[in-house]
N, C-alpha and C. Protein backbone atom coordinates (compact mmCIF):
# COMPACT_ATOMS: atom_id res chain seq x y z
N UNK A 1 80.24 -36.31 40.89
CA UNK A 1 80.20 -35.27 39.87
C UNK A 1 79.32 -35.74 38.72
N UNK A 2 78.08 -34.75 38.29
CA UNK A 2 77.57 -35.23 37.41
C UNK A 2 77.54 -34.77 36.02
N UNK A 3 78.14 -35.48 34.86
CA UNK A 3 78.62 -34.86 33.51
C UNK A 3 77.56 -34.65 32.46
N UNK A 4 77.01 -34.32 31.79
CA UNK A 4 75.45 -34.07 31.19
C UNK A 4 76.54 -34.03 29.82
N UNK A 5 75.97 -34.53 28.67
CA UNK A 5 76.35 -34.60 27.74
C UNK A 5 75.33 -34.04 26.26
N UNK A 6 75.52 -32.92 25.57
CA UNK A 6 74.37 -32.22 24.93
C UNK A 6 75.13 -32.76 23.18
N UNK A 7 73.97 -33.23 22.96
CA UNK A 7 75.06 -33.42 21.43
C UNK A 7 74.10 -32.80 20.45
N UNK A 8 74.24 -32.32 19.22
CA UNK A 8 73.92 -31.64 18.40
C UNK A 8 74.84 -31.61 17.06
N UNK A 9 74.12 -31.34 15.31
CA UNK A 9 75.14 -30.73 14.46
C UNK A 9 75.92 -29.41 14.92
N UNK A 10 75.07 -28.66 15.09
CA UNK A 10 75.15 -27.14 15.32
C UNK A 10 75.68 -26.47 14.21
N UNK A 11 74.77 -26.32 13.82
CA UNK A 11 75.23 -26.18 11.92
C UNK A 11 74.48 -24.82 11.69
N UNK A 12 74.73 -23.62 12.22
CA UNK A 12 75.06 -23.14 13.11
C UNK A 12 74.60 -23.11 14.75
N UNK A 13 75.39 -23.21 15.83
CA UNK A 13 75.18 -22.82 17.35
C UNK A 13 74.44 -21.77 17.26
N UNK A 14 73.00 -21.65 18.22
CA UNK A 14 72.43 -20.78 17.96
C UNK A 14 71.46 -20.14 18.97
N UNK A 15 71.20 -18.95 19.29
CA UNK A 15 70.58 -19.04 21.06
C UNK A 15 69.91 -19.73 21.72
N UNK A 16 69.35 -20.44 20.61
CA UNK A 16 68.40 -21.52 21.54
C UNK A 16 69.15 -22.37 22.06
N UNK A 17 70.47 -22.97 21.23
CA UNK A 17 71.37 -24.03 21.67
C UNK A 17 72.28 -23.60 22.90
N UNK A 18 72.47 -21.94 22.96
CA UNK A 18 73.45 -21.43 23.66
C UNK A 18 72.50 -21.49 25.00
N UNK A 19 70.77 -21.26 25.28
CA UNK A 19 70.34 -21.71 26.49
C UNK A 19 70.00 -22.39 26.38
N UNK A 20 70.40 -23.56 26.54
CA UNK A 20 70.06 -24.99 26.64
C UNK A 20 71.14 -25.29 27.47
N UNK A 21 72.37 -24.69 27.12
CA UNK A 21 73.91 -25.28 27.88
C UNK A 21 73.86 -24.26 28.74
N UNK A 22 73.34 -23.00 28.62
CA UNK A 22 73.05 -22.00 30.07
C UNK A 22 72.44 -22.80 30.76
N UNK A 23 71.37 -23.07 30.59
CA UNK A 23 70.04 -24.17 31.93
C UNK A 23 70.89 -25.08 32.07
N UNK A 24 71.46 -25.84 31.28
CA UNK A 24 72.11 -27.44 31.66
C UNK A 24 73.73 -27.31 32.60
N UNK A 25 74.04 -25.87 32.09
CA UNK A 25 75.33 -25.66 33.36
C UNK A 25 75.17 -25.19 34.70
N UNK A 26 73.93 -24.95 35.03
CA UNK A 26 73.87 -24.59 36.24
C UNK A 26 72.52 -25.77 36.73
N UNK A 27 72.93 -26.84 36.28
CA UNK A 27 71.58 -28.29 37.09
C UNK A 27 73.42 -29.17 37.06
N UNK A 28 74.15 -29.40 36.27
CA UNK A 28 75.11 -30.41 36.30
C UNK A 28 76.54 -29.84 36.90
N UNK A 29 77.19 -30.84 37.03
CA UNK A 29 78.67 -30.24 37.07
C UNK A 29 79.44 -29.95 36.56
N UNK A 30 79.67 -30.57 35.26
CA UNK A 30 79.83 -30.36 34.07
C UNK A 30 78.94 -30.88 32.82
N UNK A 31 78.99 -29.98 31.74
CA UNK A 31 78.28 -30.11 30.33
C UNK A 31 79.67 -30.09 29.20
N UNK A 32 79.21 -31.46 28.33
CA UNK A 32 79.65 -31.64 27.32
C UNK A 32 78.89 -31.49 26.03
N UNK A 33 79.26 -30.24 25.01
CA UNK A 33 78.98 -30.11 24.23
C UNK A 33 79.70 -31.21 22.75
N UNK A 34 78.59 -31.50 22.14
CA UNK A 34 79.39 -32.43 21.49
C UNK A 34 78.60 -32.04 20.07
N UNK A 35 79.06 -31.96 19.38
CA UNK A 35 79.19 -31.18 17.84
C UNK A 35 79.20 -32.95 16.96
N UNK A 36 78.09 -33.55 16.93
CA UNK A 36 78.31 -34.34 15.65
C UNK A 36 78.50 -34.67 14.49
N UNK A 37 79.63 -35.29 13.95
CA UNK A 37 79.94 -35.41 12.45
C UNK A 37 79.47 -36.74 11.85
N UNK A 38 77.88 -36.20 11.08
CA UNK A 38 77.64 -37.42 10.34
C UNK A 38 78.30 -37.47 8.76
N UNK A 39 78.55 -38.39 8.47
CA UNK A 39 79.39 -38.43 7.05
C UNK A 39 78.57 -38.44 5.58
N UNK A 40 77.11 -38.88 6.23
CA UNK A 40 76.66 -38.64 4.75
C UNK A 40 75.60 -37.41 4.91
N UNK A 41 75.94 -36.32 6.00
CA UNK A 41 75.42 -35.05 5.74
C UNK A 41 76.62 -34.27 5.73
N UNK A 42 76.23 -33.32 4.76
CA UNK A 42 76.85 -32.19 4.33
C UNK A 42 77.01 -30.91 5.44
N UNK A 43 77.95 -30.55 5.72
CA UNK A 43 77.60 -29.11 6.98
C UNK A 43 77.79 -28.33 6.12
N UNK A 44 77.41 -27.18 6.53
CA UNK A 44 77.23 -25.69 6.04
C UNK A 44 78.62 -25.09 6.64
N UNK A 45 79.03 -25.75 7.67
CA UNK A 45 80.16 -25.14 8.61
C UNK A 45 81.20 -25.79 9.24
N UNK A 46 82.88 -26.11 8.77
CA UNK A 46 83.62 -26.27 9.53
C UNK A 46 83.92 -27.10 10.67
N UNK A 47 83.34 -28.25 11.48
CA UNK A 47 82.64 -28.71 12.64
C UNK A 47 83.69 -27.89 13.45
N UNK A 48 85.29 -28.27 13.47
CA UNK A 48 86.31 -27.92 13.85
C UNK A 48 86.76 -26.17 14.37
N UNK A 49 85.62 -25.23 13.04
CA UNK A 49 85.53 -23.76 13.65
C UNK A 49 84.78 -23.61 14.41
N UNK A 50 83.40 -24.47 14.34
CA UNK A 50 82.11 -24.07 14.59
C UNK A 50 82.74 -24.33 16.30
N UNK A 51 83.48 -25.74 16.38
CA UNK A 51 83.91 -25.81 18.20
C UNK A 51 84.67 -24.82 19.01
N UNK A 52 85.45 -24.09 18.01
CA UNK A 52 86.25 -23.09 18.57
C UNK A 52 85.49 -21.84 18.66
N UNK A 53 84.64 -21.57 17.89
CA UNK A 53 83.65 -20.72 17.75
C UNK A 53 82.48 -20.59 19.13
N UNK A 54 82.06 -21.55 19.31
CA UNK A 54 81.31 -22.51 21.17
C UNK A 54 82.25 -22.33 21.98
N UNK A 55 83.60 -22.97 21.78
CA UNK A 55 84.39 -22.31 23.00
C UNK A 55 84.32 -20.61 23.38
N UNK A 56 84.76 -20.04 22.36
CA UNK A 56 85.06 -18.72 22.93
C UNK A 56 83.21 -18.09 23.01
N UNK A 57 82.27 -18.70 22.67
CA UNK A 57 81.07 -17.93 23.24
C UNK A 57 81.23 -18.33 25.03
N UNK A 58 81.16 -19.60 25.12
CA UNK A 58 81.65 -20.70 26.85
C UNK A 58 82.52 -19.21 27.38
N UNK A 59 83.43 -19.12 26.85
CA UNK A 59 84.44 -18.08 27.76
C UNK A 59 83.93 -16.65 28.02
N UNK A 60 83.14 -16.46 26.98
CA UNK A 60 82.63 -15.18 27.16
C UNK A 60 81.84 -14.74 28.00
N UNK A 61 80.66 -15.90 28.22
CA UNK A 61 79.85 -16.49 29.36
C UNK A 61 80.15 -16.78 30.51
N UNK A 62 81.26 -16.95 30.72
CA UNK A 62 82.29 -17.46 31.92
C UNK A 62 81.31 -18.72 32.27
N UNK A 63 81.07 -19.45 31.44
CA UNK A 63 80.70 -20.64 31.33
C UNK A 63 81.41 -21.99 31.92
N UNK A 64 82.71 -22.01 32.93
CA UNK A 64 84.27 -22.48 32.81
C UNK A 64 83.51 -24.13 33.16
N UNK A 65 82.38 -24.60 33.33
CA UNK A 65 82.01 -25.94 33.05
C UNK A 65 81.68 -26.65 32.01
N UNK A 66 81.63 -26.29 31.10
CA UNK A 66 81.52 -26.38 29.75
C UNK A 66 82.54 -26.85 28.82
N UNK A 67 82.73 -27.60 28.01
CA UNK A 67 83.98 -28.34 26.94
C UNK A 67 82.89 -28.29 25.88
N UNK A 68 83.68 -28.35 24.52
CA UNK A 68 83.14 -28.84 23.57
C UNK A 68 83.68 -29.55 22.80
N UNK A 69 83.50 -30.86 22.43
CA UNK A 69 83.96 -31.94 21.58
C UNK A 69 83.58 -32.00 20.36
N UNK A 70 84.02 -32.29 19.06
CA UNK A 70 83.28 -33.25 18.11
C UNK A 70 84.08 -34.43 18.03
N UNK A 71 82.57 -35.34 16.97
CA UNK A 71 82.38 -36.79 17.25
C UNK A 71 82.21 -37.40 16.13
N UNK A 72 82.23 -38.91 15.85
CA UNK A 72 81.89 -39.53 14.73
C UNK A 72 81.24 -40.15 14.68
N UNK A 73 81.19 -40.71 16.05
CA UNK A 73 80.54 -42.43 16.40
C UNK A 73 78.91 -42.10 17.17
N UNK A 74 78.40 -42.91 17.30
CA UNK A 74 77.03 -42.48 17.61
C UNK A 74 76.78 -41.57 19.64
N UNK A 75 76.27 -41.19 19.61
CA UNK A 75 76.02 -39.81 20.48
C UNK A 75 76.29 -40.81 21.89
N UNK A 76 75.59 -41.57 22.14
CA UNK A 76 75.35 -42.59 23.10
C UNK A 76 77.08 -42.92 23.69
N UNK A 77 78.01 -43.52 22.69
CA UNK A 77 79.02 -43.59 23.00
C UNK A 77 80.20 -42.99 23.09
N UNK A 78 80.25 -41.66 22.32
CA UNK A 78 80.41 -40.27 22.61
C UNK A 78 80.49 -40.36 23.58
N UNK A 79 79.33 -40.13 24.35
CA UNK A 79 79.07 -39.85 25.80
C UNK A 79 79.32 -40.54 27.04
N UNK A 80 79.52 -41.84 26.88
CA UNK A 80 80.04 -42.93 27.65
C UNK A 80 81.41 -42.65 27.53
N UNK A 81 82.06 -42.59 26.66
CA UNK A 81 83.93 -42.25 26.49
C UNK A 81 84.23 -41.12 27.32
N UNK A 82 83.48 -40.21 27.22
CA UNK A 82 83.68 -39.00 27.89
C UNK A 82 83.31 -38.97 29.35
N UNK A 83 82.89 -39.97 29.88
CA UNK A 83 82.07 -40.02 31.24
C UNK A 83 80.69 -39.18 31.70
N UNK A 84 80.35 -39.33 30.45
CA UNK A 84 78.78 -38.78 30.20
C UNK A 84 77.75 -39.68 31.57
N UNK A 85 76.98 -39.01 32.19
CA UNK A 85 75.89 -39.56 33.17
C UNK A 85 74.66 -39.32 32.55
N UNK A 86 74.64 -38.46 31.83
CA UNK A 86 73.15 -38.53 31.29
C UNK A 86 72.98 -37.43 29.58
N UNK A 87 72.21 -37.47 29.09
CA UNK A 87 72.12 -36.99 27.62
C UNK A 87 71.26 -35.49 28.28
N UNK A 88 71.55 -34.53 27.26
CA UNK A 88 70.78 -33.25 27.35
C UNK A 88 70.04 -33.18 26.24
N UNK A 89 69.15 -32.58 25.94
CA UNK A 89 68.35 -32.37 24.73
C UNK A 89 67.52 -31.73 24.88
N UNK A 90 67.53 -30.03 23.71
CA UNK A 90 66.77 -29.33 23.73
C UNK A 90 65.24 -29.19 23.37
N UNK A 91 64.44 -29.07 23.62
CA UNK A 91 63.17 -29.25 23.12
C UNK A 91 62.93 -27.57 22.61
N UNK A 92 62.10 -27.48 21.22
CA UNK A 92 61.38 -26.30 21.74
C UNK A 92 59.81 -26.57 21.50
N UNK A 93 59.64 -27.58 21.23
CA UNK A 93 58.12 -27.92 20.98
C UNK A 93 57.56 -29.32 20.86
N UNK A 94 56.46 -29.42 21.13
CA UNK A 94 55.67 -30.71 21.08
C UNK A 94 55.70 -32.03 20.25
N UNK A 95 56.20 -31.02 18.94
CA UNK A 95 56.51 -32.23 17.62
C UNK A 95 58.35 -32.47 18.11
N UNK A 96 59.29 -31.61 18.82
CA UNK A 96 60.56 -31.64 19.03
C UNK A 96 60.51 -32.86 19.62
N UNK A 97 59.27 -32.65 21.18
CA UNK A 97 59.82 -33.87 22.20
C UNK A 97 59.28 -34.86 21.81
N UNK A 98 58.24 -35.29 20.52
CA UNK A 98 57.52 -36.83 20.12
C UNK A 98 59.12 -36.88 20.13
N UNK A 99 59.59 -36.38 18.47
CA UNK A 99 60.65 -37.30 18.13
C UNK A 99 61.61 -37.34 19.02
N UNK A 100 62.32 -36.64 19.86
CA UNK A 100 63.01 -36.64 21.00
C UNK A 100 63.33 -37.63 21.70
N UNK A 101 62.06 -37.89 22.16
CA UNK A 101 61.14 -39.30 23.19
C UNK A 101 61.85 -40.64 22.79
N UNK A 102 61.57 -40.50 21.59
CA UNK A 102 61.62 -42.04 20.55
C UNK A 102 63.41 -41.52 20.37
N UNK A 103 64.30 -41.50 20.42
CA UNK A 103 65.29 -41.63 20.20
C UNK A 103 66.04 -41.37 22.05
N UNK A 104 64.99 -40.88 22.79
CA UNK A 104 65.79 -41.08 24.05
C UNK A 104 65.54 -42.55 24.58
N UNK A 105 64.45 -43.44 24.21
CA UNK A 105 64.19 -44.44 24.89
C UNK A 105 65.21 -45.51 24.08
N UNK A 106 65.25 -45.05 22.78
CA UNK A 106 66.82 -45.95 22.03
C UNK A 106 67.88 -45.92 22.77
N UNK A 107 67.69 -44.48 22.79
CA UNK A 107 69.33 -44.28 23.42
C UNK A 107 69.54 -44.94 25.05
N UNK A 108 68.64 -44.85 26.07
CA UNK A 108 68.49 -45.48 27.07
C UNK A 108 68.84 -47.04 27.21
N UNK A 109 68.12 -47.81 26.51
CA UNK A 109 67.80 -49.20 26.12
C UNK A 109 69.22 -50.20 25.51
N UNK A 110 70.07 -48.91 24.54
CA UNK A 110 71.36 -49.18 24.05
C UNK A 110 72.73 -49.30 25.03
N UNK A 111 72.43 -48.15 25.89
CA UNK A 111 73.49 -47.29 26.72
C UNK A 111 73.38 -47.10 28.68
N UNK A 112 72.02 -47.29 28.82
CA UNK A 112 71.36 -47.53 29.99
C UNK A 112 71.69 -45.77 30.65
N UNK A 113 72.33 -44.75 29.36
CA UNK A 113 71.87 -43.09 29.92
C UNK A 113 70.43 -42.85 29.50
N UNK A 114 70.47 -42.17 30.56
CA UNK A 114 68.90 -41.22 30.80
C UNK A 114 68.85 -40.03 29.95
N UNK A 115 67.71 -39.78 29.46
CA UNK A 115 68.41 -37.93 28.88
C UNK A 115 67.02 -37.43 29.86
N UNK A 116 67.49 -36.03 29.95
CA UNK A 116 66.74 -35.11 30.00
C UNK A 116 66.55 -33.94 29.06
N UNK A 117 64.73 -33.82 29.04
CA UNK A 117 64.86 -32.55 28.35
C UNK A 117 65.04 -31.07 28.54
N UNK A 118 65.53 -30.15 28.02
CA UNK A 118 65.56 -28.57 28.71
C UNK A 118 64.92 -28.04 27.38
N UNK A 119 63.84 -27.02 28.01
CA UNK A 119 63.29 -26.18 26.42
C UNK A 119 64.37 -25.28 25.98
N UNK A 120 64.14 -24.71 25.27
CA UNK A 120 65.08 -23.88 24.39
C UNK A 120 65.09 -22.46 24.47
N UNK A 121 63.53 -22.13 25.36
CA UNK A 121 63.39 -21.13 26.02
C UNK A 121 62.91 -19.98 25.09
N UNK A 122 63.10 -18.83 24.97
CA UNK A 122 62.42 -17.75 24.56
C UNK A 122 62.59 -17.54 22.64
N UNK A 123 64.09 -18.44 23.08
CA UNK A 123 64.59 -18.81 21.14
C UNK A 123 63.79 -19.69 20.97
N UNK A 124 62.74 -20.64 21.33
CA UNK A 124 62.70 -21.99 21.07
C UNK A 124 61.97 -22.24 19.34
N UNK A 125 61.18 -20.94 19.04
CA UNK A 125 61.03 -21.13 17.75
C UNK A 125 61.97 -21.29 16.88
N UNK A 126 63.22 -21.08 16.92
CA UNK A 126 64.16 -20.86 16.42
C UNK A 126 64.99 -22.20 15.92
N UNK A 127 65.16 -22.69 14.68
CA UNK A 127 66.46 -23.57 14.05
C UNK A 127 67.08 -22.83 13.38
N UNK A 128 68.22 -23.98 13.07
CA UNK A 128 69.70 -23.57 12.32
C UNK A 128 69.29 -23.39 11.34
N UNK A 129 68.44 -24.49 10.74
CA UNK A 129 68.06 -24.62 9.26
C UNK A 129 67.27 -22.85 9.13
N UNK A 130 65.97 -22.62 9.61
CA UNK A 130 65.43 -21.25 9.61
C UNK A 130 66.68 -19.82 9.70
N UNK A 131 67.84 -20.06 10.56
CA UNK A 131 68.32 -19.07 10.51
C UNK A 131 69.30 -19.17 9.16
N UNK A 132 69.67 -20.35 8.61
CA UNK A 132 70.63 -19.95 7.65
C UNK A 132 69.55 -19.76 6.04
N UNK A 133 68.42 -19.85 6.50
CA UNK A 133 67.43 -19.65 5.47
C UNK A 133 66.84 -18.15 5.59
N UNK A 134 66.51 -17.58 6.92
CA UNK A 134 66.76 -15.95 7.04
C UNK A 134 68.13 -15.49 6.16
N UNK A 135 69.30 -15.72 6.37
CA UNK A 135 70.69 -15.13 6.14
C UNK A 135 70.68 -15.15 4.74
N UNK A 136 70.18 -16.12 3.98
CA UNK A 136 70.25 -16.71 2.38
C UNK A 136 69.48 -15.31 1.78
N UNK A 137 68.33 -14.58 2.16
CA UNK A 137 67.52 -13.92 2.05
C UNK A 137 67.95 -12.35 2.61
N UNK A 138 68.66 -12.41 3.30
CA UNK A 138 69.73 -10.65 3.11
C UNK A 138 68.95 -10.46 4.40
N UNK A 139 68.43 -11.54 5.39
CA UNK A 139 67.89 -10.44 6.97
C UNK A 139 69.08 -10.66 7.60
N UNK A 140 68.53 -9.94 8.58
CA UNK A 140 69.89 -9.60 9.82
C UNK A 140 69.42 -10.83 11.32
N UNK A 141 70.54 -11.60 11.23
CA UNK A 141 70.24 -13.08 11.73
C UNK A 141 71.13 -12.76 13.20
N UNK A 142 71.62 -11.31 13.99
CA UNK A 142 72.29 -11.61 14.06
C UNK A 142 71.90 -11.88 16.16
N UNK A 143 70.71 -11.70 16.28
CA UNK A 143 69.94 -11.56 17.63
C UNK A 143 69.58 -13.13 17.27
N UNK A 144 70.12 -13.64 16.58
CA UNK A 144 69.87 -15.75 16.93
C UNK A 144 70.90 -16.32 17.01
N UNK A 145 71.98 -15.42 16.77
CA UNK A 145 73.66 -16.15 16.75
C UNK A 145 74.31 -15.63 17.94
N UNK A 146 75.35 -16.19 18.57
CA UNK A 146 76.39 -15.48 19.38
C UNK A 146 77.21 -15.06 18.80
N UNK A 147 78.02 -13.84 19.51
CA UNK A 147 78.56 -12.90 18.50
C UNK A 147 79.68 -13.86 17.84
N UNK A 148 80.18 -14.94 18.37
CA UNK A 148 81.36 -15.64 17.70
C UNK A 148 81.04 -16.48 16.35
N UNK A 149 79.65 -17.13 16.33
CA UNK A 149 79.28 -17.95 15.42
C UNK A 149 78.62 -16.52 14.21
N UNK A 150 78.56 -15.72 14.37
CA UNK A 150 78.18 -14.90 13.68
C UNK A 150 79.04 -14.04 12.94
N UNK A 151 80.42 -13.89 13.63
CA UNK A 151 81.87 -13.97 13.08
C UNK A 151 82.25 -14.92 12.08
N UNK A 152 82.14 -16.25 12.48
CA UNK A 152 82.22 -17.32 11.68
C UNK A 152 81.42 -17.86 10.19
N UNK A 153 80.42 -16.98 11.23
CA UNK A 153 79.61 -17.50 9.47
C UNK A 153 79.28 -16.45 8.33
N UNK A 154 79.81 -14.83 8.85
CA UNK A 154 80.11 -14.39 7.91
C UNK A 154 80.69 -13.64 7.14
């Protein structure tokens, strides 16, 4: 059985993030979503809603391979605790996968997981940061959110 492990803030979950775990649930056996909590960044969101928020999009999707965790400790071992086989990571562009690259060959070298990349697909222009910077500005954000995180955030 092979466990793919996708980690992210998800500050907000957002379609690009939601196909990324579409493509990555139908290549693995299971996908672990993992919601990271760094301590000297600030979230915009809850980590704890934002997971329950990912779950019930997962259910809605009938997604039933899918979990979502949050974390504290670095992504790598996250993913080893959990019986992670390999890292997921979304790309949506060229400058995404430089830096990408350089933190998958860390993470490899540390942990001896592989990541793979999946694009982000038709959202791929799309970040959290850009959409909660649309929302700040009175547009309608709501064709980049799933309907649950879009509940949540407002």
């Amino acid at each position: 059985m092979k466990t793919a492990f996708y980690a992210g803030s998800f500050d907000p979950f957002t379609m690009g993030h939601f196909n990324v775990v579409q493509r990555a649930s139908k290549i693995f056996d299971k996908v672990i979503v993992g919601i990271g909590i760094n301590s000297t960044k600030k979230r915009r969101f809850d980590a704890q809603k934002m997971k329950r928020a990912i779950e019930e999009v997962m259910v809605q999707n009938k997604l039933s391979n899918v979990t979502v965790i949050c974390y504290e400790d670095l992504t790598v071992d996250a993913a080893l605790a959990n019986g992670a086989d390999i890292l997921v990571r979304g790309v949506r562009n060229g400058w995404d996968y430089a830096e990408e690259e350089n933190i998958a060959l860390t993470n490899e070298e540390i942990s001896g997981l592989d990541t793979i990349f999946i694009r982000a697909g038709r959202m791929g222009y799309l970040s959290s940061s850009m959409v909660m910077e649309l929302r700040k500005h009175g547009k309608d954000v709501s064709k980049y959110l799933p309907d649950e995180v879009l509940k949540l955030i407002s």
